[in-house]
C-alpha atoms as a PDB file:
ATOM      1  CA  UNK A   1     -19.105 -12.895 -23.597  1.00  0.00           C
ATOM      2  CA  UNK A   2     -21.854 -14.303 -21.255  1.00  0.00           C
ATOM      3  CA  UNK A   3     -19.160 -14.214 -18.405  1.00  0.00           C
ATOM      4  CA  UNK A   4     -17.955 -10.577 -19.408  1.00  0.00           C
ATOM      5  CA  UNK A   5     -21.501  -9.962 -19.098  1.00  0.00           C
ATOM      6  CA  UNK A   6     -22.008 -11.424 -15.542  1.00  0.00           C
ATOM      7  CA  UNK A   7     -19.063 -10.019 -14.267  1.00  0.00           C
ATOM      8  CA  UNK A   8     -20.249  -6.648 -15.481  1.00  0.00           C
ATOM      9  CA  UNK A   9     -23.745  -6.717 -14.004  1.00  0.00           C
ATOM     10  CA  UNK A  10     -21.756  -8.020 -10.449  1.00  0.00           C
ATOM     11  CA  UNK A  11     -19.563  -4.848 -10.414  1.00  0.00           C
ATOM     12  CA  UNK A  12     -22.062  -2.265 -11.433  1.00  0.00           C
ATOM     13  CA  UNK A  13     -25.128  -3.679  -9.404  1.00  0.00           C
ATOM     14  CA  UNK A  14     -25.064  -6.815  -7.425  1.00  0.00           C
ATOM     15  CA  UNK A  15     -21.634  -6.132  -5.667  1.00  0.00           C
ATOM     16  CA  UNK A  16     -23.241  -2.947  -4.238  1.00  0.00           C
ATOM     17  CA  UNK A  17     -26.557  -4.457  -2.515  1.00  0.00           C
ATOM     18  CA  UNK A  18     -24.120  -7.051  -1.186  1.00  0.00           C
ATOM     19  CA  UNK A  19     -22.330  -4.516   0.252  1.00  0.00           C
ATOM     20  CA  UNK A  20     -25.210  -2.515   1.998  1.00  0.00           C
ATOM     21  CA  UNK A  21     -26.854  -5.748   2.928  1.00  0.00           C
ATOM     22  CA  UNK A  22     -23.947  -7.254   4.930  1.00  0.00           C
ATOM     23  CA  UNK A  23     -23.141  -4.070   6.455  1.00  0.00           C
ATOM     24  CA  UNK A  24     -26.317  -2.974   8.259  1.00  0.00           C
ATOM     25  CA  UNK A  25     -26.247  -6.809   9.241  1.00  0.00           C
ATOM     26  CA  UNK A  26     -23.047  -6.013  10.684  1.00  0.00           C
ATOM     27  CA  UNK A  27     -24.218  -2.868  12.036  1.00  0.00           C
ATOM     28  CA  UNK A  28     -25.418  -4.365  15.913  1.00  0.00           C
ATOM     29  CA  UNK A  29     -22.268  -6.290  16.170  1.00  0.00           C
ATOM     30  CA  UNK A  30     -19.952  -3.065  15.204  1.00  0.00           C
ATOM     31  CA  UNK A  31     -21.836  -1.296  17.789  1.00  0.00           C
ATOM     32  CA  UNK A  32     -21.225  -4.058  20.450  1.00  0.00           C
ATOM     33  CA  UNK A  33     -17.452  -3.786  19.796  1.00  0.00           C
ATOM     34  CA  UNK A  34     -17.235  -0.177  19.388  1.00  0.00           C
ATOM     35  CA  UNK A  35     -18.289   0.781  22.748  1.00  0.00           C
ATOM     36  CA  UNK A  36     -15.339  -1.004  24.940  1.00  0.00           C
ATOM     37  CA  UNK A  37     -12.671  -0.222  21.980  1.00  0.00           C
ATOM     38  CA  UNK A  38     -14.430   3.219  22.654  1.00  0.00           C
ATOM     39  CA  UNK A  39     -13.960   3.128  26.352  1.00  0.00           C
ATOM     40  CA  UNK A  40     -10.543   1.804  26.072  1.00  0.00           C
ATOM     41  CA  UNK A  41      -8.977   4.326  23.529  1.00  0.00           C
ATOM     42  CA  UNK A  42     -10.515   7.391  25.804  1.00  0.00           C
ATOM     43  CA  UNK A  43      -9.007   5.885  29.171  1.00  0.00           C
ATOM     44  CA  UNK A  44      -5.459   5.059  27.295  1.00  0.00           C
ATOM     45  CA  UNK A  45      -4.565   8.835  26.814  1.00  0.00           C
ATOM     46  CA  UNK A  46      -8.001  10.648  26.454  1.00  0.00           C
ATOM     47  CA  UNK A  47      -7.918  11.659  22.819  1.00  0.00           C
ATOM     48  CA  UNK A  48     -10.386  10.976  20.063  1.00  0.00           C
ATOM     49  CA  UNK A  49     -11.880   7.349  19.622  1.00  0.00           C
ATOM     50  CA  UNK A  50     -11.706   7.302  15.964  1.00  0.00           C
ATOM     51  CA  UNK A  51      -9.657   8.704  12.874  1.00  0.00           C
ATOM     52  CA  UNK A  52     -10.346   9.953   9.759  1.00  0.00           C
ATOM     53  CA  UNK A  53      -7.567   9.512   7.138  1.00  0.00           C
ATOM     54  CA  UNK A  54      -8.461  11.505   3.713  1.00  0.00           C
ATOM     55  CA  UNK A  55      -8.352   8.555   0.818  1.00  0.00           C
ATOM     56  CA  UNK A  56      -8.883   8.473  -2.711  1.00  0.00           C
ATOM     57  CA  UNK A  57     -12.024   5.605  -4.025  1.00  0.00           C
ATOM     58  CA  UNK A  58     -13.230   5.236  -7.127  1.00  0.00           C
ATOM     59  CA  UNK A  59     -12.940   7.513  -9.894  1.00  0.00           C
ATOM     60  CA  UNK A  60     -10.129   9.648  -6.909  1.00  0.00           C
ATOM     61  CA  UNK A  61     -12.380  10.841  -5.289  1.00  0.00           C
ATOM     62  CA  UNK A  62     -12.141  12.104  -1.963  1.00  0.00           C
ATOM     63  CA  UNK A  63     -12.935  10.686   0.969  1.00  0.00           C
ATOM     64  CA  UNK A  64     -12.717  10.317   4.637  1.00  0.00           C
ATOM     65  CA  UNK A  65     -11.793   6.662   5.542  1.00  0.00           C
ATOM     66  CA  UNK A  66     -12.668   5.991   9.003  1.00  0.00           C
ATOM     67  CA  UNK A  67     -10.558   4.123  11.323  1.00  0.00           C
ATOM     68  CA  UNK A  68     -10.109   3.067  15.288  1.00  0.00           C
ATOM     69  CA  UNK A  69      -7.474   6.115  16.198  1.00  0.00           C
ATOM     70  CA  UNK A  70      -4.366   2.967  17.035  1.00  0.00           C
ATOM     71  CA  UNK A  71      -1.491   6.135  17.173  1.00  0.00           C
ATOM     72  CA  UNK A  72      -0.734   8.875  19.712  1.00  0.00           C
ATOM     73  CA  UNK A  73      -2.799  11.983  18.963  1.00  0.00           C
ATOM     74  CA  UNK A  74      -1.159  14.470  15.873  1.00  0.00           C
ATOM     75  CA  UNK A  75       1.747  11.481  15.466  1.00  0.00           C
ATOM     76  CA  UNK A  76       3.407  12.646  12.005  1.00  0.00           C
ATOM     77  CA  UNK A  77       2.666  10.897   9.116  1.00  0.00           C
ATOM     78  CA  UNK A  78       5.627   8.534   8.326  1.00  0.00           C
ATOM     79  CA  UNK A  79       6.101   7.096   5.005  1.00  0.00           C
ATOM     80  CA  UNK A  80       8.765   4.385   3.385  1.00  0.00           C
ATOM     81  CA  UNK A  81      11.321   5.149   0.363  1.00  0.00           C
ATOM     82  CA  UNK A  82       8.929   4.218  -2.271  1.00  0.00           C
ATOM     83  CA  UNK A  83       5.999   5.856  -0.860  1.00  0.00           C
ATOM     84  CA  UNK A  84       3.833   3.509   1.100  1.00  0.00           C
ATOM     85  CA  UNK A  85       2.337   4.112   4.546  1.00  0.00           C
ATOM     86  CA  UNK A  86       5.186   3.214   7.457  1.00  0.00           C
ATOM     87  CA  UNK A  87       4.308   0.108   9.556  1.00  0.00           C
ATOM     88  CA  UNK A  88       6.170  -1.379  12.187  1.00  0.00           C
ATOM     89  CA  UNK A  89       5.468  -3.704  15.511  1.00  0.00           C
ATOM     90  CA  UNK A  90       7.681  -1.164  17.505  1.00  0.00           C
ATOM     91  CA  UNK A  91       6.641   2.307  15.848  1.00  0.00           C
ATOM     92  CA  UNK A  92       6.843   4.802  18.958  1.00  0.00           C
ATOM     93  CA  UNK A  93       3.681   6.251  17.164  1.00  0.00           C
ATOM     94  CA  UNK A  94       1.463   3.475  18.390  1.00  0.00           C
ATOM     95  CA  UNK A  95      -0.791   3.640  21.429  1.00  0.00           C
ATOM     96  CA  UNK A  96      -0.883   0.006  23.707  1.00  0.00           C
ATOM     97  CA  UNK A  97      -4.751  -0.150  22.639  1.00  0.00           C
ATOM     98  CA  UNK A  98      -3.613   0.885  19.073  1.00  0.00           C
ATOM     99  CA  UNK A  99      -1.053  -1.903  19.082  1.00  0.00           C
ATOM    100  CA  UNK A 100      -3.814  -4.626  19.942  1.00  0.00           C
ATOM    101  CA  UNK A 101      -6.500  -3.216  17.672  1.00  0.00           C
ATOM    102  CA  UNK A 102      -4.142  -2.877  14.625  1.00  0.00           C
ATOM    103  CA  UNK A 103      -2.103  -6.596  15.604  1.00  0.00           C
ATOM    104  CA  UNK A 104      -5.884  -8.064  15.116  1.00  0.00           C
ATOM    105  CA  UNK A 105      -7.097  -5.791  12.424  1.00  0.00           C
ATOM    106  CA  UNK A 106     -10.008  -4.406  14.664  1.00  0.00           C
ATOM    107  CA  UNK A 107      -8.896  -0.459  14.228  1.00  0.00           C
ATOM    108  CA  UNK A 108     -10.642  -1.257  10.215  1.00  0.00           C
ATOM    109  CA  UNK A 109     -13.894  -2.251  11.514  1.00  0.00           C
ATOM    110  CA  UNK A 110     -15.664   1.310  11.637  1.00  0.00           C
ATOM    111  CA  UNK A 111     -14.992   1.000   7.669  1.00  0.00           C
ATOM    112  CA  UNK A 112     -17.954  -0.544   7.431  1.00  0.00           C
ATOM    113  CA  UNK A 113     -19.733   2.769   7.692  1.00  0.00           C
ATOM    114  CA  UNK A 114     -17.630   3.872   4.934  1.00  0.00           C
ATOM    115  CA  UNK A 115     -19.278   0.489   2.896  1.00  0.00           C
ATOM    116  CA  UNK A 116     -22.873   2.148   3.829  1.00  0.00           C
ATOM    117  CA  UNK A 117     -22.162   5.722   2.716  1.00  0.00           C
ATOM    118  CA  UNK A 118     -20.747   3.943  -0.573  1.00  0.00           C
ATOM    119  CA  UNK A 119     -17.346   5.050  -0.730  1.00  0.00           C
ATOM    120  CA  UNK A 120     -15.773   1.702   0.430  1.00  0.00           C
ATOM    121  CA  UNK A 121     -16.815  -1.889  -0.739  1.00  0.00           C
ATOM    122  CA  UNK A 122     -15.924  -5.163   1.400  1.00  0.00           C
ATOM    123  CA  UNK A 123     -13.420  -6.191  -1.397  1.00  0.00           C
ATOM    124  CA  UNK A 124     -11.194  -3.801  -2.868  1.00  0.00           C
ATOM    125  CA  UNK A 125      -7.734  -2.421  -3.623  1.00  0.00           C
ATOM    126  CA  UNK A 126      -7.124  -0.834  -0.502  1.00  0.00           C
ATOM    127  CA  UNK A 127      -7.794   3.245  -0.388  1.00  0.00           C
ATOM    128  CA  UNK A 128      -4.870   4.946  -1.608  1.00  0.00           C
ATOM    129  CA  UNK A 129      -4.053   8.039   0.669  1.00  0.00           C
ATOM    130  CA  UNK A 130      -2.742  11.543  -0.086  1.00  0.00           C
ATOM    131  CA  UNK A 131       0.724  12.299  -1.518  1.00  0.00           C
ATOM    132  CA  UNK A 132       1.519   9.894  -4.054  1.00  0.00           C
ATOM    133  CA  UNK A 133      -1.091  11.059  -6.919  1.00  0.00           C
ATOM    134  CA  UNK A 134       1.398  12.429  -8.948  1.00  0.00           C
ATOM    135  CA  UNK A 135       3.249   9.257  -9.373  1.00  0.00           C
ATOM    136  CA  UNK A 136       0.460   7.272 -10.974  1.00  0.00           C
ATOM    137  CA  UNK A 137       1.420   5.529 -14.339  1.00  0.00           C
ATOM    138  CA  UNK A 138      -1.671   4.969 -16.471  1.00  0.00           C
ATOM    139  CA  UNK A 139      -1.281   1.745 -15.196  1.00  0.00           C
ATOM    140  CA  UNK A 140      -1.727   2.375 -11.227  1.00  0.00           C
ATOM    141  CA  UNK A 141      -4.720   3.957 -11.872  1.00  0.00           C
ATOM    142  CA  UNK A 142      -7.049   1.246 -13.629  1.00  0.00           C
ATOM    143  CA  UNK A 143      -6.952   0.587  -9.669  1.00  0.00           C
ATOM    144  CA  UNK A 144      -9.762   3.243  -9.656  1.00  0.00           C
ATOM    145  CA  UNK A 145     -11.886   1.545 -11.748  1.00  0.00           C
ATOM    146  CA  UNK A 146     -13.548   0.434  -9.023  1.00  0.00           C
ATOM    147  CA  UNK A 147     -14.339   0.773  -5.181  1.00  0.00           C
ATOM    148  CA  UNK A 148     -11.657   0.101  -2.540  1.00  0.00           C
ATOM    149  CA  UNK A 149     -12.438  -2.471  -0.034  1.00  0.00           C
ATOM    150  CA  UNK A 150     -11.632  -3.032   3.630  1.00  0.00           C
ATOM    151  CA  UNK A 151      -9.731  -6.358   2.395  1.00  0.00           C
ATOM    152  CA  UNK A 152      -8.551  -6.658  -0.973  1.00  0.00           C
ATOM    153  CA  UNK A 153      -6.370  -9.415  -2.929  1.00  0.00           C
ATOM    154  CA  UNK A 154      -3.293  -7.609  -1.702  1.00  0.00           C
ATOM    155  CA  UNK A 155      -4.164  -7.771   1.666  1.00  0.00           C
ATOM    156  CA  UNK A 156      -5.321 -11.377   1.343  1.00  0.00           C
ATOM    157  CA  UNK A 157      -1.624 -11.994  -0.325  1.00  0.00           C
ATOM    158  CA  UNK A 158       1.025 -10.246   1.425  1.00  0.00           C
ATOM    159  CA  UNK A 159      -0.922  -7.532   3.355  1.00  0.00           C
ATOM    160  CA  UNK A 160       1.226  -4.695   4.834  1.00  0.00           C
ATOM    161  CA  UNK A 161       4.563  -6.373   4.049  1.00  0.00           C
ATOM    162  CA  UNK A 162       4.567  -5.747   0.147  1.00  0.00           C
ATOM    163  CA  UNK A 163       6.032  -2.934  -1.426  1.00  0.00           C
ATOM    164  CA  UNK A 164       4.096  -0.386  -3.381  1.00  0.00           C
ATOM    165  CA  UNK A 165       4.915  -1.725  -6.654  1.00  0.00           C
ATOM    166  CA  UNK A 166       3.233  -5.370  -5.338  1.00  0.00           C
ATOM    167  CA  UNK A 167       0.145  -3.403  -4.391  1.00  0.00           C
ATOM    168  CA  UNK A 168      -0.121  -1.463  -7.197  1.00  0.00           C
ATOM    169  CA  UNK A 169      -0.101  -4.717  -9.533  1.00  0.00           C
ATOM    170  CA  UNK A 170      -2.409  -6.679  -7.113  1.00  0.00           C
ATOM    171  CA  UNK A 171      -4.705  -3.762  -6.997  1.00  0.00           C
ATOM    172  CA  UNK A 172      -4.779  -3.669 -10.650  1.00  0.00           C
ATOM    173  CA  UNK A 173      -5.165  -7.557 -10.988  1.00  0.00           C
ATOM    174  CA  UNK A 174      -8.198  -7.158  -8.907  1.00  0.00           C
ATOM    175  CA  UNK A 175      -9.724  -4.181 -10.789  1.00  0.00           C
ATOM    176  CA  UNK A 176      -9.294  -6.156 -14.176  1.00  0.00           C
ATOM    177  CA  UNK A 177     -10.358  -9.528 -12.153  1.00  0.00           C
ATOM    178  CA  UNK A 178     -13.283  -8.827 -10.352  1.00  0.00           C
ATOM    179  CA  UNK A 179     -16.301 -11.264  -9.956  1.00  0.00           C
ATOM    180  CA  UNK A 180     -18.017 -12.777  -6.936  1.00  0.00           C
ATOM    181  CA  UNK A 181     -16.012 -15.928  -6.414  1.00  0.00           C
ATOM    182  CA  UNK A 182     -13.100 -13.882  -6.657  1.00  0.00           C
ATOM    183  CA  UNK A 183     -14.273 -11.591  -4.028  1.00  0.00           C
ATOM    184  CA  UNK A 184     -15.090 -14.939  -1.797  1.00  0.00           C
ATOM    185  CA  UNK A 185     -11.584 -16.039  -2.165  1.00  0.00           C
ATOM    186  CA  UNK A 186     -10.212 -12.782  -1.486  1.00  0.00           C
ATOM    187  CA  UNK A 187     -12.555 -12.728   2.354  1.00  0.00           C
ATOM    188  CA  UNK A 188     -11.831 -16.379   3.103  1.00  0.00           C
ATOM    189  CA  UNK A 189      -8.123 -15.481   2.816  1.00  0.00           C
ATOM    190  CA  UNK A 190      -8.889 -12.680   4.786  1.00  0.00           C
ATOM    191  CA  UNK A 191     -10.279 -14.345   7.320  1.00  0.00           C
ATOM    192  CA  UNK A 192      -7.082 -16.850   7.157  1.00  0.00           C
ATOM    193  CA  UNK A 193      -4.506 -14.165   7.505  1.00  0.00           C
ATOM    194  CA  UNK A 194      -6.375 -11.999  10.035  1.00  0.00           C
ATOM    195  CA  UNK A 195      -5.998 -15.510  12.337  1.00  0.00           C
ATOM    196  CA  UNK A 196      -2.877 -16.243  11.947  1.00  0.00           C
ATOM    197  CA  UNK A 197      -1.963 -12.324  12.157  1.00  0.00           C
ATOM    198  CA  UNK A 198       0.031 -12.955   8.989  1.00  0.00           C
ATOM    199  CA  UNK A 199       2.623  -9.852   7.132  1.00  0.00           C
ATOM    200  CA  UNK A 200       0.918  -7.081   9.985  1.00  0.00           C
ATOM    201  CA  UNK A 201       4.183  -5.258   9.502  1.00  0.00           C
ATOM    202  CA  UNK A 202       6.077  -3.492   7.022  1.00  0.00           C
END
């Protein structure tokens, strides 16, 4: 009970002021790297520096993730057999500064303005997008129970080389799992995977 307890009091309160707190430490250091990224997306093919993909967080609600632009301006939105977002190292869809960003998971960075408006934590099942709402199961959507992150336990797992039904269960583990060592586990991981540019591709 006295853990139940904790782990409540985590999600509902502490998690959050974590959450604001680390990202208007971040904030000067996003800055720093958004200007060149910036610079670099305008001089590649002159089209807008950032992207803003309509996501469902917690509860579905609507929102506007927000993302380094990494594909060719109006590319078609490309999806696999069972649903998930398409993801490949040679998708003709991908800019040469969208390549780099995405190999080294910089294009996620400006999420962290998402974290501050409080429709994104750190940790979290990853934001689901558009399209596949009517396929939820009452079990996909205990993944709603709580905030999507910029890195979640599926990411830290098998990141965009598992299949929807792996994310779906990962995303649920985490929603019925969540506590702050968890969430430690799930950024060291991160970190891990980011380094060793581990499962970029589906």
């Amino acid at each position: 009970m006295i853990r139940k307890g904790m782990s409540v009091m985590y999600e509902k309160w502490i998690k959050r002021y974590l959450d604001t707190a680390i990202a208007l430490l971040a904030l000067p250091f996003v800055t720093l790297i958004m200007i060149p990224v910036g610079i670099a997306i305008k001089i590649e093919d002159g089209g807008d520096i950032f992207y803003l993909s309509k996501r469902y967080g917690i509860h579905m609600k609507k929102f506007k993730m927000i993302k380094f632009r990494t594909m060719k301006m109006n590319a078609p939105d490309i999806r696999n057999q069972d649903g998930s977002t398409y993801n490949s190292a040679d998708d003709s869809r991908l800019t040469k500064v969208g390549s780099f960003l995405r190999k080294n998971s910089i294009d996620e960075i400006p999420q962290l303005i998402n974290v501050l408006f409080g429709d994104m934590s750190l940790v979290g099942p990853r934001p689901s997008p558009m399209g596949n709402e009517t396929t939820y199961t009452d079990f996909v959507k205990q993944k709603f129970d709580v905030r999507p992150g910029i890195t979640g336990y599926n990411q830290a797992l098998l990141r965009n080389s598992a299949t929807l039904e792996e994310r779906y269960k990962n995303d649920v583990f985490y929603a019925q799992n969540i506590s702050f060592m968890f969430d430690v586990k799930i950024l060291c991981m991160t970190v891990k995977a980011v380094i060793k540019h581990s499962n970029i591709y589906h």
